[in-house]
N, C-alpha and C. Protein backbone atom coordinates (compact mmCIF):
# COMPACT_ATOMS: atom_id res chain seq x y z
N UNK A 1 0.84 -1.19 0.00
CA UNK A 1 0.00 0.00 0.00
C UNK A 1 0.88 1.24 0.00
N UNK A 2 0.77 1.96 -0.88
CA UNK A 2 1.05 3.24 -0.91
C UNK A 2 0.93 4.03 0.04
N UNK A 3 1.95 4.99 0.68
CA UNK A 3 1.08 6.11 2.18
C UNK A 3 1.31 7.23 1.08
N UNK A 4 0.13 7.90 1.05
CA UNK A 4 -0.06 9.30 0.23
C UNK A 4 0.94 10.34 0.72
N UNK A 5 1.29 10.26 2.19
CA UNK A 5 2.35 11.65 2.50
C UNK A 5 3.87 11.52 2.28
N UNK A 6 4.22 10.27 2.06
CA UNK A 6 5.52 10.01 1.39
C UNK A 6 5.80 9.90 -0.01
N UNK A 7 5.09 9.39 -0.65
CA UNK A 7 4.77 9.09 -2.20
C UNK A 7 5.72 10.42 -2.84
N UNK A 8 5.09 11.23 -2.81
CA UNK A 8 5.56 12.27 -3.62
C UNK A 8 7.20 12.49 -3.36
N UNK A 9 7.04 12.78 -1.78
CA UNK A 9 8.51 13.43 -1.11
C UNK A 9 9.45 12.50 -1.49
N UNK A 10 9.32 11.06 -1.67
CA UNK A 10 10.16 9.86 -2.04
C UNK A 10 10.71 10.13 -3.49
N UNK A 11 9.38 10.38 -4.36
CA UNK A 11 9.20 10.69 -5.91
C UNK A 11 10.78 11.33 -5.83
N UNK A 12 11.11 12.55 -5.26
CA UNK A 12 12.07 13.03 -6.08
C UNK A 12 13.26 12.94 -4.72
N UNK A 13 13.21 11.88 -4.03
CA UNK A 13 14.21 11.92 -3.78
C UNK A 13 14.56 12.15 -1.70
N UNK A 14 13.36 12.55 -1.68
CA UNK A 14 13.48 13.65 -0.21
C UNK A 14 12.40 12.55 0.82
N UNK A 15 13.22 12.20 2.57
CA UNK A 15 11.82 12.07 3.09
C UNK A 15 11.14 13.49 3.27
N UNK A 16 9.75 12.77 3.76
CA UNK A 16 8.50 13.76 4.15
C UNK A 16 9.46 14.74 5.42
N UNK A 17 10.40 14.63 6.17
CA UNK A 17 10.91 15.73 7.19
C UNK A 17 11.39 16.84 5.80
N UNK A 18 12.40 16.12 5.56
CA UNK A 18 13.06 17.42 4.26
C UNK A 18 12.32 18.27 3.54
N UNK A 19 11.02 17.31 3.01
CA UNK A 19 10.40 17.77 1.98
C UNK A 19 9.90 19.12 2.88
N UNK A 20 9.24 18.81 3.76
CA UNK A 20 8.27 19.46 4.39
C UNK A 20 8.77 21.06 5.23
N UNK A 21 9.97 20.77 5.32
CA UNK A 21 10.93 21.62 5.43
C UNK A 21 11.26 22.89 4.79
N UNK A 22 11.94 22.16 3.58
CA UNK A 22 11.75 23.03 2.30
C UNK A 22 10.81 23.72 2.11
N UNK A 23 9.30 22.84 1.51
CA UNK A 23 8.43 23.63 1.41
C UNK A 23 7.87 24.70 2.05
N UNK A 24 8.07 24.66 3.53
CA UNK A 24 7.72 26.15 4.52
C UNK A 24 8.70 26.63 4.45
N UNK A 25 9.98 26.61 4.40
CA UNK A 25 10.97 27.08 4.29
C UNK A 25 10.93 28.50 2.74
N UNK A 26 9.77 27.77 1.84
CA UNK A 26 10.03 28.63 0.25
C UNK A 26 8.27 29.36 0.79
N UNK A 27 8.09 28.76 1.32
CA UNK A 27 6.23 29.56 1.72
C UNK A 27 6.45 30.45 2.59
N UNK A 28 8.11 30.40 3.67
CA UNK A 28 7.93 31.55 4.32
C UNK A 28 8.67 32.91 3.69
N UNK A 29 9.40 32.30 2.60
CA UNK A 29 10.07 33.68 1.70
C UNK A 29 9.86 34.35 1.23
N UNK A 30 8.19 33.31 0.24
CA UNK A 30 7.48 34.09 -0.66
C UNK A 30 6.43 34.83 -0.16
N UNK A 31 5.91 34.42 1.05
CA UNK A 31 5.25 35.54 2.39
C UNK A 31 6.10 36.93 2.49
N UNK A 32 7.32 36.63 2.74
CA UNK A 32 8.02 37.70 3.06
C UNK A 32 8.25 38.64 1.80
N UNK A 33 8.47 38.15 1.05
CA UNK A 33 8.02 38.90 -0.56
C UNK A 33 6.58 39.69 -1.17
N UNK A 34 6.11 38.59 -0.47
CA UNK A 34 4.59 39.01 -0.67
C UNK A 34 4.15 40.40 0.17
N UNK A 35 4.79 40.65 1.38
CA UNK A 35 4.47 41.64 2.06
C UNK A 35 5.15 42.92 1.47
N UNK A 36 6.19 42.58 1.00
CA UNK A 36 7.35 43.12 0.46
C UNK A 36 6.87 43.96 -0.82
N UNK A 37 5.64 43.58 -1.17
CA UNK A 37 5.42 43.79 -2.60
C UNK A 37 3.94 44.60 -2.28
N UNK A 38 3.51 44.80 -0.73
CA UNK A 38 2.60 45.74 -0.44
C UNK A 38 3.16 46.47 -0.06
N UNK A 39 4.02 46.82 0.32
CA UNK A 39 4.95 47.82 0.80
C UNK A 39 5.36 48.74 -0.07
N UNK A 40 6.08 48.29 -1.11
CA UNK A 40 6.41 48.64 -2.53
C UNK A 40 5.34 48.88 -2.98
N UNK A 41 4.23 48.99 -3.23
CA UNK A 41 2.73 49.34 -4.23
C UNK A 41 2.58 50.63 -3.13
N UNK A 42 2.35 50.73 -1.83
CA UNK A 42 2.32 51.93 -1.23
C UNK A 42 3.38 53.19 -1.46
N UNK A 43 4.66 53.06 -0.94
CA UNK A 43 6.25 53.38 -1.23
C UNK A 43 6.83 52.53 -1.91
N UNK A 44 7.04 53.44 -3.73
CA UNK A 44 7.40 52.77 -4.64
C UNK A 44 9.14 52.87 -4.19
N UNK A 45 9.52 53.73 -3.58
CA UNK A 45 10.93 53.72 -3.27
C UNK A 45 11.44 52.69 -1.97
N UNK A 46 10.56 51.85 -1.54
CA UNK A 46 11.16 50.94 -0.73
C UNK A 46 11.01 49.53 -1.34
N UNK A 47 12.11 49.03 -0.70
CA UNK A 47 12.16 47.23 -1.64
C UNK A 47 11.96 47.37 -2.83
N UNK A 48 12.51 47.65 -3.39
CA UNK A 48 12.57 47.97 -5.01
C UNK A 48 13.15 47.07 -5.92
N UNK A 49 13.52 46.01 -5.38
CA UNK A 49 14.07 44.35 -6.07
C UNK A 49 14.11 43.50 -5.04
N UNK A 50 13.80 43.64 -4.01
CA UNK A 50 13.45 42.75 -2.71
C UNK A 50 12.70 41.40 -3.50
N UNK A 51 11.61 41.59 -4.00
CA UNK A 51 10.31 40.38 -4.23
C UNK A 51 11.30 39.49 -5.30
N UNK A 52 11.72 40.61 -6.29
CA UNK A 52 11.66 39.66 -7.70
C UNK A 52 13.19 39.04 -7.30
N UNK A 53 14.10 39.67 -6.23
CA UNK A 53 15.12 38.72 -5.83
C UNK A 53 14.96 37.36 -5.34
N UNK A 54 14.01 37.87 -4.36
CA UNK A 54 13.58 36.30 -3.63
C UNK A 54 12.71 35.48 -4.72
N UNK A 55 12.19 35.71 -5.46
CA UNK A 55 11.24 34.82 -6.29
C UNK A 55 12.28 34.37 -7.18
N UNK A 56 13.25 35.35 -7.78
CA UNK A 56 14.74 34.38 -8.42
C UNK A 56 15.33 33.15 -8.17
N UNK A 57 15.97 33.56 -6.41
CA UNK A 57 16.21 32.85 -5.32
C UNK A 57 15.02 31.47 -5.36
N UNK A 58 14.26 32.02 -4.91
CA UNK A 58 13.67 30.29 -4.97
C UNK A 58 13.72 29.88 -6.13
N UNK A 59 12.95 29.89 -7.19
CA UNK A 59 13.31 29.38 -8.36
C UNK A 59 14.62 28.60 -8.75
N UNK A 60 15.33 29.69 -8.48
CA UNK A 60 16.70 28.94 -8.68
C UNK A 60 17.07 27.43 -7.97
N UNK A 61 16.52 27.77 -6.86
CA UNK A 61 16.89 26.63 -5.93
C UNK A 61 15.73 25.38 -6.33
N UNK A 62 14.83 25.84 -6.66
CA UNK A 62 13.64 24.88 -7.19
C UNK A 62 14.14 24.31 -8.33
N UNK A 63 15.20 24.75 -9.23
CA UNK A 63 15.39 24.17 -10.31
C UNK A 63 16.51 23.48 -9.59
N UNK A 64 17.25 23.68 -9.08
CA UNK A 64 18.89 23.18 -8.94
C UNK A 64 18.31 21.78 -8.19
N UNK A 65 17.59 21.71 -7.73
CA UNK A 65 17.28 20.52 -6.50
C UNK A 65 16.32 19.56 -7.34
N UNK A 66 15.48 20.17 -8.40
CA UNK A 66 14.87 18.96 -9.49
C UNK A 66 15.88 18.83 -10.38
N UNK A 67 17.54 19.49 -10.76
CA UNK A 67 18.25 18.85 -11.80
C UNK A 67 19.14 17.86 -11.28
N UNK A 68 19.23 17.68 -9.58
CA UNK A 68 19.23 16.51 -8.44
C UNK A 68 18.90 15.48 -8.59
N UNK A 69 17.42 15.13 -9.36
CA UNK A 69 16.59 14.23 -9.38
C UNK A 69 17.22 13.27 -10.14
């Protein structure tokens, strides 16, 4: 029998601790971006490459860790 909460995290490689890790780990950056990017719509002169750095940043790392696989 298959367990649905490992399946995936196994898929590429990671247990469910790592996986799960990561993933809040990139949900709490892009939060922090996300706020980052109301801030910036109010005061266009603050964080002014803050968001689209961190959204680089993960990406990047999202790719480097599936060319892992």
């Amino acid at each position: 029998m298959t367990n649905i909460f490992t399946k995936h995290p196994n898929s590429v490689g990671e247990t469910y601790l790592v996986h799960g890790i990561k993933a809040v780990s990139y949900s709490v950056q892009m939060l922090f971006a996300s706020i980052c990017c109301i801030v910036h719509a109010v005061f266009p002169f603050v964080f002014q490459s803050t968001a689209s750095n961190i959204a680089r940043k993960v990406c990047m790392d999202v790719d480097q860790r599936r060319e892992l696989i």
